[in-house]
PDB file of N, CA and C in Angstrom:
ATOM      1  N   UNK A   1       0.842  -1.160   0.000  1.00  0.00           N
ATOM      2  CA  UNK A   1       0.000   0.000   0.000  1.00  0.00           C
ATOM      3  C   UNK A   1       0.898   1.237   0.000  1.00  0.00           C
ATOM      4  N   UNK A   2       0.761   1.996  -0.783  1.00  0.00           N
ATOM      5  CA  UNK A   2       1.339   3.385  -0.805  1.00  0.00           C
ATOM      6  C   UNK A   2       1.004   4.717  -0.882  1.00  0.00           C
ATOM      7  N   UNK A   3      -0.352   4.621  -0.616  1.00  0.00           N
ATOM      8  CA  UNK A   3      -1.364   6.168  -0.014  1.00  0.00           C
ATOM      9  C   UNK A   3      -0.742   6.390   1.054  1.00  0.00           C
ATOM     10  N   UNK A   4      -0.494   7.539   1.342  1.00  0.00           N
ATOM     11  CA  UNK A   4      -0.053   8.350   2.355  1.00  0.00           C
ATOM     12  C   UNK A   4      -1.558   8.669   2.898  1.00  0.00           C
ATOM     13  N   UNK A   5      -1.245   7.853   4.524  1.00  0.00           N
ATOM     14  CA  UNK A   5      -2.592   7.590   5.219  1.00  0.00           C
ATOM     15  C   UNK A   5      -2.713   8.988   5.987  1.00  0.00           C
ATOM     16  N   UNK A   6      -1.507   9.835   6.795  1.00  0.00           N
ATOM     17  CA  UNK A   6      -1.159  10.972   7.990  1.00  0.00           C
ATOM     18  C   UNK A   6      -2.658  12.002   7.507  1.00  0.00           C
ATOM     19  N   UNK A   7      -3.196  12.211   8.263  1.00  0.00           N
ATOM     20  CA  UNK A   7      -3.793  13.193   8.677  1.00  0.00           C
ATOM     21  C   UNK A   7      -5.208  12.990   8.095  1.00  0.00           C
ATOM     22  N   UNK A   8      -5.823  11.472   7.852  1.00  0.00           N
ATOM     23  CA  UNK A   8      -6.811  11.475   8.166  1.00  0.00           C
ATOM     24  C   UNK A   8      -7.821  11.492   9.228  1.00  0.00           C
ATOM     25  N   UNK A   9      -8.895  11.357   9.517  1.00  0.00           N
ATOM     26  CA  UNK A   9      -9.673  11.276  10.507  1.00  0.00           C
ATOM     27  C   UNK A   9      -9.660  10.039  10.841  1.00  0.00           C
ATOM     28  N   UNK A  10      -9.633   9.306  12.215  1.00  0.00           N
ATOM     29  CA  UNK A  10     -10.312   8.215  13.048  1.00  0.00           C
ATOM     30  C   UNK A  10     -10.732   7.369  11.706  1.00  0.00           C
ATOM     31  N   UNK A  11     -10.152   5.770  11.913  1.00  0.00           N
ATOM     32  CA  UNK A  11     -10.664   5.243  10.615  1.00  0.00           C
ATOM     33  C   UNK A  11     -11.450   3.808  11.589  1.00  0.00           C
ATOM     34  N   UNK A  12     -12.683   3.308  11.192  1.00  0.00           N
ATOM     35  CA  UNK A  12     -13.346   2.027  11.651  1.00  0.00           C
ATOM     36  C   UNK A  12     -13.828   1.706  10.424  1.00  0.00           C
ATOM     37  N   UNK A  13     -13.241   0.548  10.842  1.00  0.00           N
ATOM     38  CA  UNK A  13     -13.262  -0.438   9.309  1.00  0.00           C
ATOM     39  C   UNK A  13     -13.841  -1.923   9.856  1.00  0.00           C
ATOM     40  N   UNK A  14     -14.722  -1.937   9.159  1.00  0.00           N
ATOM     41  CA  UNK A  14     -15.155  -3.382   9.558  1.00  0.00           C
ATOM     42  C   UNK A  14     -15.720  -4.336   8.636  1.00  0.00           C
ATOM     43  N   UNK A  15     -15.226  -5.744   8.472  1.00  0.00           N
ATOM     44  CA  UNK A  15     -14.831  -6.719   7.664  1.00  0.00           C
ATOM     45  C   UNK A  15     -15.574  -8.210   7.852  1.00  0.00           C
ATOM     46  N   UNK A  16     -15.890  -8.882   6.965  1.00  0.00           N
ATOM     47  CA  UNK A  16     -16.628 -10.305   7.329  1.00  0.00           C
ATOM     48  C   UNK A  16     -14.934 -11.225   6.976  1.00  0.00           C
ATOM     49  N   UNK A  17     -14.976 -12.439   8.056  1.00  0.00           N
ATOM     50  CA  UNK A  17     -14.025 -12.984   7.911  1.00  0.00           C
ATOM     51  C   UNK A  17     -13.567 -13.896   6.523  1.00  0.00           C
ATOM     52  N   UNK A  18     -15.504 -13.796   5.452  1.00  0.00           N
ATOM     53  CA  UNK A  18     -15.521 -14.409   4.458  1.00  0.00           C
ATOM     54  C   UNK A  18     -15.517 -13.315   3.697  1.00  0.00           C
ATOM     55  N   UNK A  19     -15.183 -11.967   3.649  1.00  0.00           N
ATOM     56  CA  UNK A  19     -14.630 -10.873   2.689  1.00  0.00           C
ATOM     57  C   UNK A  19     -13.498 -11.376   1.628  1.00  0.00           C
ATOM     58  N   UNK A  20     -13.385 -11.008   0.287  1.00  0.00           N
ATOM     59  CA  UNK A  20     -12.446 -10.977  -0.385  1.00  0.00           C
ATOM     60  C   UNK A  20     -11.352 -10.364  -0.394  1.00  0.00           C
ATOM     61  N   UNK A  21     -11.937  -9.182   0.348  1.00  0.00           N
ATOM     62  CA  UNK A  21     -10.880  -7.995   0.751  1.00  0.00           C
ATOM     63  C   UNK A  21     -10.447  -8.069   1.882  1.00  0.00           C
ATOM     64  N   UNK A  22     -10.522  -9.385   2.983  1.00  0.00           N
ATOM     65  CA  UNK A  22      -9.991  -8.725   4.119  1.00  0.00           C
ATOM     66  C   UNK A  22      -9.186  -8.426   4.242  1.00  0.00           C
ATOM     67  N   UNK A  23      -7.474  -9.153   3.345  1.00  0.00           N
ATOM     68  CA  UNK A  23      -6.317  -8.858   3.748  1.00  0.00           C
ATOM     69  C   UNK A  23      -5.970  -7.544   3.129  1.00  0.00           C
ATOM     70  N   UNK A  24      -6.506  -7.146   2.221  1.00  0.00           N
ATOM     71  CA  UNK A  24      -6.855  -5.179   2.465  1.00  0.00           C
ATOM     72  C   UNK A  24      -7.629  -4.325   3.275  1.00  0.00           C
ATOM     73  N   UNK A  25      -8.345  -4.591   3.696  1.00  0.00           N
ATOM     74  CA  UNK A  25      -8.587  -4.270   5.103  1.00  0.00           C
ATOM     75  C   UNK A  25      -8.057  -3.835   6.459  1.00  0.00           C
ATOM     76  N   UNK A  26      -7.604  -5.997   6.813  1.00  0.00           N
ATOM     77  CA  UNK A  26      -6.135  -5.231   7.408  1.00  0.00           C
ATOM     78  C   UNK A  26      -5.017  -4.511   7.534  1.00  0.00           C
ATOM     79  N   UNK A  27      -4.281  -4.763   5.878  1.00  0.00           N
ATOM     80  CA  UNK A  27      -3.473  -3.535   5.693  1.00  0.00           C
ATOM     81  C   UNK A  27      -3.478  -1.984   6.148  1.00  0.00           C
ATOM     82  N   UNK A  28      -4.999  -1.666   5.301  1.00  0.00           N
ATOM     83  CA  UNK A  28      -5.390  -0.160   5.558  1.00  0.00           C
ATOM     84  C   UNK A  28      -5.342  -0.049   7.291  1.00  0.00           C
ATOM     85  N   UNK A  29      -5.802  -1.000   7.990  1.00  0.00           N
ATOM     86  CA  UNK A  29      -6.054  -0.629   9.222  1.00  0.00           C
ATOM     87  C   UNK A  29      -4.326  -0.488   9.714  1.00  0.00           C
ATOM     88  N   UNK A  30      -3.444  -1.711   9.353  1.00  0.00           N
ATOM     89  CA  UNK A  30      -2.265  -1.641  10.399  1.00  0.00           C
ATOM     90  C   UNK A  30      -1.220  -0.429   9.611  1.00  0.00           C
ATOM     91  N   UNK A  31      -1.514   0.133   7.612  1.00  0.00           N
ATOM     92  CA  UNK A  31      -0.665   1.487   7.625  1.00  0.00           C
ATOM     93  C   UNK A  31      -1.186   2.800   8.201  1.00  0.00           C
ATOM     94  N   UNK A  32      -2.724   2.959   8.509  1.00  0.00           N
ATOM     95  CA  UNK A  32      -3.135   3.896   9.274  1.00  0.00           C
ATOM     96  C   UNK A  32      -2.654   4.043  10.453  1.00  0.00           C
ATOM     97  N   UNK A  33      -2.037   2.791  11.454  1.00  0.00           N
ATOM     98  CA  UNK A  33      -2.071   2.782  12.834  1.00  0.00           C
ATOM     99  C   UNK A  33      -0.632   3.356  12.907  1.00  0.00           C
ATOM    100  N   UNK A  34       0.039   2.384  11.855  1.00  0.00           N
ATOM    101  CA  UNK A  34       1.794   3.362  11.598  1.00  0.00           C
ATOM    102  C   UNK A  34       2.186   4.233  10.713  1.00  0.00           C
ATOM    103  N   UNK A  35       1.074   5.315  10.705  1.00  0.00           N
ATOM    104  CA  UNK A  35       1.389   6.372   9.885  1.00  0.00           C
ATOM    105  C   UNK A  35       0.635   7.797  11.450  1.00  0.00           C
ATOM    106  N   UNK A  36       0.268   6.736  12.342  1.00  0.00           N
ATOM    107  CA  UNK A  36      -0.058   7.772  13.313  1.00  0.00           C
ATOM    108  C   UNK A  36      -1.903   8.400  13.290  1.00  0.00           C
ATOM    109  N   UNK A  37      -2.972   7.392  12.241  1.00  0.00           N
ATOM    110  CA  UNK A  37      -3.958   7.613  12.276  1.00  0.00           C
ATOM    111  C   UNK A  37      -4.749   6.884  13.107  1.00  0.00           C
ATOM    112  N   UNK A  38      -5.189   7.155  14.098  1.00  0.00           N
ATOM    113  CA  UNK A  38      -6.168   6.225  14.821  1.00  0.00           C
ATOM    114  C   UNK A  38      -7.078   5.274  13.571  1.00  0.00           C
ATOM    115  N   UNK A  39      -7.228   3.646  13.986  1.00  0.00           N
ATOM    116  CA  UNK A  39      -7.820   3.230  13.438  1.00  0.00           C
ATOM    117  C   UNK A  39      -8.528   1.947  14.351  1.00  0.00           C
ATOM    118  N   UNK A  40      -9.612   1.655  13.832  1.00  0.00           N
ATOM    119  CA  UNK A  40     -10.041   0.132  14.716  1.00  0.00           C
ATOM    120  C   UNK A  40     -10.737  -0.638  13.608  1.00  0.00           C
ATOM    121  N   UNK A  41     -10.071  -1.974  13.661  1.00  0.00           N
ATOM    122  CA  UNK A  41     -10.532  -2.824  12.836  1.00  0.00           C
ATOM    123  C   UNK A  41     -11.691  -4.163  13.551  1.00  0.00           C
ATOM    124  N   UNK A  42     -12.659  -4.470  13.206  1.00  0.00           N
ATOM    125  CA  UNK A  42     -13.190  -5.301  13.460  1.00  0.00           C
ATOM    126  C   UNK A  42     -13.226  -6.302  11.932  1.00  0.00           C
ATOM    127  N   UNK A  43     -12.858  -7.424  12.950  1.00  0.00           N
ATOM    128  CA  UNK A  43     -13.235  -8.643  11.652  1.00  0.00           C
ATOM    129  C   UNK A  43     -14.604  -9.496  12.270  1.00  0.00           C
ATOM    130  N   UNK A  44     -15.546  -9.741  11.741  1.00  0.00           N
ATOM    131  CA  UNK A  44     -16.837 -10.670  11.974  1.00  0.00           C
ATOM    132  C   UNK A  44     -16.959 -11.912  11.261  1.00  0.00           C
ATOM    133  N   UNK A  45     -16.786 -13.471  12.909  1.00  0.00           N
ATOM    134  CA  UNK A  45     -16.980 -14.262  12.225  1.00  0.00           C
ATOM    135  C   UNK A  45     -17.960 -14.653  11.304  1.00  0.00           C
ATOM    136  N   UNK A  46     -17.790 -15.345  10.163  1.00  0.00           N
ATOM    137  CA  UNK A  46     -18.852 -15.791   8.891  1.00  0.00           C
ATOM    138  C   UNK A  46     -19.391 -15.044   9.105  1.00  0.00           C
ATOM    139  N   UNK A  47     -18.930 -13.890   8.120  1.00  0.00           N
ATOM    140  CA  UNK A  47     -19.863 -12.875   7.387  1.00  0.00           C
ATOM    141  C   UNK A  47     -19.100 -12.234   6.272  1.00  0.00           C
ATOM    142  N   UNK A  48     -19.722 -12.322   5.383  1.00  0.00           N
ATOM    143  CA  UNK A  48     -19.204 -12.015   4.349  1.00  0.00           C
ATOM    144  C   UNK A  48     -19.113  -9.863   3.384  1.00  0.00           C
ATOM    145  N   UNK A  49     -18.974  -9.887   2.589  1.00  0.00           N
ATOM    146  CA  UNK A  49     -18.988  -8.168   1.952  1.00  0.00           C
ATOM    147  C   UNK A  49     -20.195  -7.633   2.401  1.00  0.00           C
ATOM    148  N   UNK A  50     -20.216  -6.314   2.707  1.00  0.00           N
ATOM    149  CA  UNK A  50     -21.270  -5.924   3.204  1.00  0.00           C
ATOM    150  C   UNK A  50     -22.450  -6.445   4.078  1.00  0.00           C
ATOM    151  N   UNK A  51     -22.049  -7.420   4.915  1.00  0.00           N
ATOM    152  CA  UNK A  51     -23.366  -7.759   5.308  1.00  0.00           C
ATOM    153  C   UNK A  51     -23.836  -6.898   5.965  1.00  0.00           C
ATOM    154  N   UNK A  52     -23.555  -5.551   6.569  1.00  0.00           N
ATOM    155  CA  UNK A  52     -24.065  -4.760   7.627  1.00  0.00           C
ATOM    156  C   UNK A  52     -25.630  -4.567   6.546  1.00  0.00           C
ATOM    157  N   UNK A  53     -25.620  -4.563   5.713  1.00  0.00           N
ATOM    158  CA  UNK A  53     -26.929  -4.505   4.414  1.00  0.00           C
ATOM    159  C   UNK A  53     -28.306  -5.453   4.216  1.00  0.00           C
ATOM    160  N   UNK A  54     -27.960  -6.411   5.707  1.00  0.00           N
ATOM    161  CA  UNK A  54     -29.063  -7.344   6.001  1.00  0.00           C
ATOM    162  C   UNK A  54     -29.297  -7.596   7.238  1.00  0.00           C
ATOM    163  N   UNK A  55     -29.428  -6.055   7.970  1.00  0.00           N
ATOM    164  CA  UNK A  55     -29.496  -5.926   9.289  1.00  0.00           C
ATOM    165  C   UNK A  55     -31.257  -6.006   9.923  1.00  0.00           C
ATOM    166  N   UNK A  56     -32.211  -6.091   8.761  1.00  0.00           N
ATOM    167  CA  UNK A  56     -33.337  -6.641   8.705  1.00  0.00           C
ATOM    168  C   UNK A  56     -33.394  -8.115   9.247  1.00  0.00           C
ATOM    169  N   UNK A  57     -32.498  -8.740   8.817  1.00  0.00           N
ATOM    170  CA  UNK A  57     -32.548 -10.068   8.879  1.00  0.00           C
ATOM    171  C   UNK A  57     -31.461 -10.882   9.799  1.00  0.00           C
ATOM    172  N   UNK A  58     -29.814  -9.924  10.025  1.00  0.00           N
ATOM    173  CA  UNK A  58     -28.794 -10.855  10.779  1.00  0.00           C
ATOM    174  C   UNK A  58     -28.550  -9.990  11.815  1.00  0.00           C
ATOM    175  N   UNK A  59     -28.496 -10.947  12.941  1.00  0.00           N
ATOM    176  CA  UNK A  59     -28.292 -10.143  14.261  1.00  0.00           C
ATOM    177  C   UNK A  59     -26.995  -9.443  14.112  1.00  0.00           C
ATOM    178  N   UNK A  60     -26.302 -10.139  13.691  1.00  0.00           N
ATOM    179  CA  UNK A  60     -24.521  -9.937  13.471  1.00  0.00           C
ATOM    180  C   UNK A  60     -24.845  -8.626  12.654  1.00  0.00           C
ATOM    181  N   UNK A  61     -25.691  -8.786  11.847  1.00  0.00           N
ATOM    182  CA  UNK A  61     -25.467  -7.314  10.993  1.00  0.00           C
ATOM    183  C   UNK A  61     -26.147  -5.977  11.749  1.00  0.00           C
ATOM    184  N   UNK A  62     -26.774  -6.167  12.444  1.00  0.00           N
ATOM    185  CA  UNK A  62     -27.649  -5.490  13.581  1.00  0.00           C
ATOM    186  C   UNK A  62     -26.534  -4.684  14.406  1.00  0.00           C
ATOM    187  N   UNK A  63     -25.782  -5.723  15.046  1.00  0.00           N
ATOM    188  CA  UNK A  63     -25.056  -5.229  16.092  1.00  0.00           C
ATOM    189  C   UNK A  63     -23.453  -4.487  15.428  1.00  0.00           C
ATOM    190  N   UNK A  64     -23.187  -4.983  14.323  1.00  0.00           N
ATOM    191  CA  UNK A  64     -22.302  -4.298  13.710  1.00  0.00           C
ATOM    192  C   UNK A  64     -22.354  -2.904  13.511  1.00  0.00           C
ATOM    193  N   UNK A  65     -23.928  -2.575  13.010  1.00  0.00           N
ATOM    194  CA  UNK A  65     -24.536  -0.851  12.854  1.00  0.00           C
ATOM    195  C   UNK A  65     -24.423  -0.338  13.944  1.00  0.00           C
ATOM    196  N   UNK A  66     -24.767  -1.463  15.342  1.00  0.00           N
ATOM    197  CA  UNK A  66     -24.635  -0.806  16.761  1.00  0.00           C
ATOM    198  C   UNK A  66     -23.124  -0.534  16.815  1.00  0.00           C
ATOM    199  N   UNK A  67     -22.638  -0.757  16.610  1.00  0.00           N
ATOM    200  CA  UNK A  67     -20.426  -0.745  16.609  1.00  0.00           C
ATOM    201  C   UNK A  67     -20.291   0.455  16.228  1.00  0.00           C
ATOM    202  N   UNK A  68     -20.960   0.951  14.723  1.00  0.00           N
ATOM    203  CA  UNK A  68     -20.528   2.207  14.124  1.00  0.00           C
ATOM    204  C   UNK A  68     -20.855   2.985  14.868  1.00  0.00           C
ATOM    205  N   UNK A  69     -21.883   2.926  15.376  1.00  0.00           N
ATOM    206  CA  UNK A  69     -23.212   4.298  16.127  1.00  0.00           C
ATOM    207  C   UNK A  69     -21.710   4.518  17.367  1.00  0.00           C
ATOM    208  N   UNK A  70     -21.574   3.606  17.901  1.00  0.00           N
ATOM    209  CA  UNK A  70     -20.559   3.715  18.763  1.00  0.00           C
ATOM    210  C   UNK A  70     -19.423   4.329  19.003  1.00  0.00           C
ATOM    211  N   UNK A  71     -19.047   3.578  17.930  1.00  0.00           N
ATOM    212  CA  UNK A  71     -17.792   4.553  17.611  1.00  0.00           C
ATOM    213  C   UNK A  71     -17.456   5.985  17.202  1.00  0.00           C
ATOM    214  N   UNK A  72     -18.708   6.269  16.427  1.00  0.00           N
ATOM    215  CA  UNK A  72     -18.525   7.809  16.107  1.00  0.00           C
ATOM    216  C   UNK A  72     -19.350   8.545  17.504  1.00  0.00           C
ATOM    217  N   UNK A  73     -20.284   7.937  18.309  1.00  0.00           N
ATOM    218  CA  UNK A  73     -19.928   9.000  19.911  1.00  0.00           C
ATOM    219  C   UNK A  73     -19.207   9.218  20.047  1.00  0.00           C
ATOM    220  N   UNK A  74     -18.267   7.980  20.539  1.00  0.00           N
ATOM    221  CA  UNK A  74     -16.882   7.736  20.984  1.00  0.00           C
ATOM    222  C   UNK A  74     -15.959   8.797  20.663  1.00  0.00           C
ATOM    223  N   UNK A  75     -15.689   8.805  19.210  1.00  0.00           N
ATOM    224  CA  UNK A  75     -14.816   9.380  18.560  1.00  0.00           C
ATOM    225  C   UNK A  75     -14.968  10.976  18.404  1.00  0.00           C
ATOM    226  N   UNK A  76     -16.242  11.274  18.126  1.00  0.00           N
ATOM    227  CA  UNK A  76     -16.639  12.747  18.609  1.00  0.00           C
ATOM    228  C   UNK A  76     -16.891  12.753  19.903  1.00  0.00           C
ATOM    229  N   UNK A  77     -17.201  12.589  21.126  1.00  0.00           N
ATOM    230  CA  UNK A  77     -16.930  12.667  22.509  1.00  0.00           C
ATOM    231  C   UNK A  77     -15.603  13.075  22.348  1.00  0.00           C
ATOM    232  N   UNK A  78     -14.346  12.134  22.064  1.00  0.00           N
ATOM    233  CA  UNK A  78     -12.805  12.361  22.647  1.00  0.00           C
ATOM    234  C   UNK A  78     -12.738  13.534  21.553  1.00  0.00           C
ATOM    235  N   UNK A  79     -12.830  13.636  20.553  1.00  0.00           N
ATOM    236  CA  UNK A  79     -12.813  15.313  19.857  1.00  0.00           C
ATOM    237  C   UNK A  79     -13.178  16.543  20.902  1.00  0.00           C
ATOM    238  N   UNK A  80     -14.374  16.448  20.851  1.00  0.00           N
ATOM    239  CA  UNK A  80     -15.099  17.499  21.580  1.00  0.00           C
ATOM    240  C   UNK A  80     -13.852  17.800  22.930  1.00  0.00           C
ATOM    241  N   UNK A  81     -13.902  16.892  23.273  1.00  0.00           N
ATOM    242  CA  UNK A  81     -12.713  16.748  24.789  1.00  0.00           C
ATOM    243  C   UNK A  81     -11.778  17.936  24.394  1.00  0.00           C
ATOM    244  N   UNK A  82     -10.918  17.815  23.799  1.00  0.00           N
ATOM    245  CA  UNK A  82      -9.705  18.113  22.866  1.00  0.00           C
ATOM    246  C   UNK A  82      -9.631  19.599  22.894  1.00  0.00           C
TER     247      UNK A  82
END
């Protein structure tokens, strides 16, 4: 990977362990973390691309939307702090 990650915002990235992309995923998450960008990666067992998109139907995808909601309090809370 060779995007120059520095001075983005807080990155949450989250991945099904049956993604095609996970091992880009991880990447983005571990050159963000050593380029000095906060990042948090979640991987979800058996689940595949997008499932957060069948949160009608999978708990897993349910509680994943609950993760995001989370994280951006979180992340604007410790802003606001600042």
């Amino acid at each position: 990977m060779r995007q120059d990650l520095t001075g983005l915002p807080p990155l949450f990235i989250q991945v099904g362990d049956h993604e095609v992309l996970l091992s880009d995923a991880e990447r983005l998450a571990g050159k963000a973390l050593e380029e000095g960008t906060p990042a948090k990666l979640e991987v979800w067992e058996n689940m595949w691309s997008v499932f957060q998109m069948l949160a009608a139907l999978l708990p897993e995808a349910q509680q994943a939307i609950h993760h995001i909601g989370d994280y951006v309090k979180e992340t604007l809370k410790l802003e606001a702090e600042v």
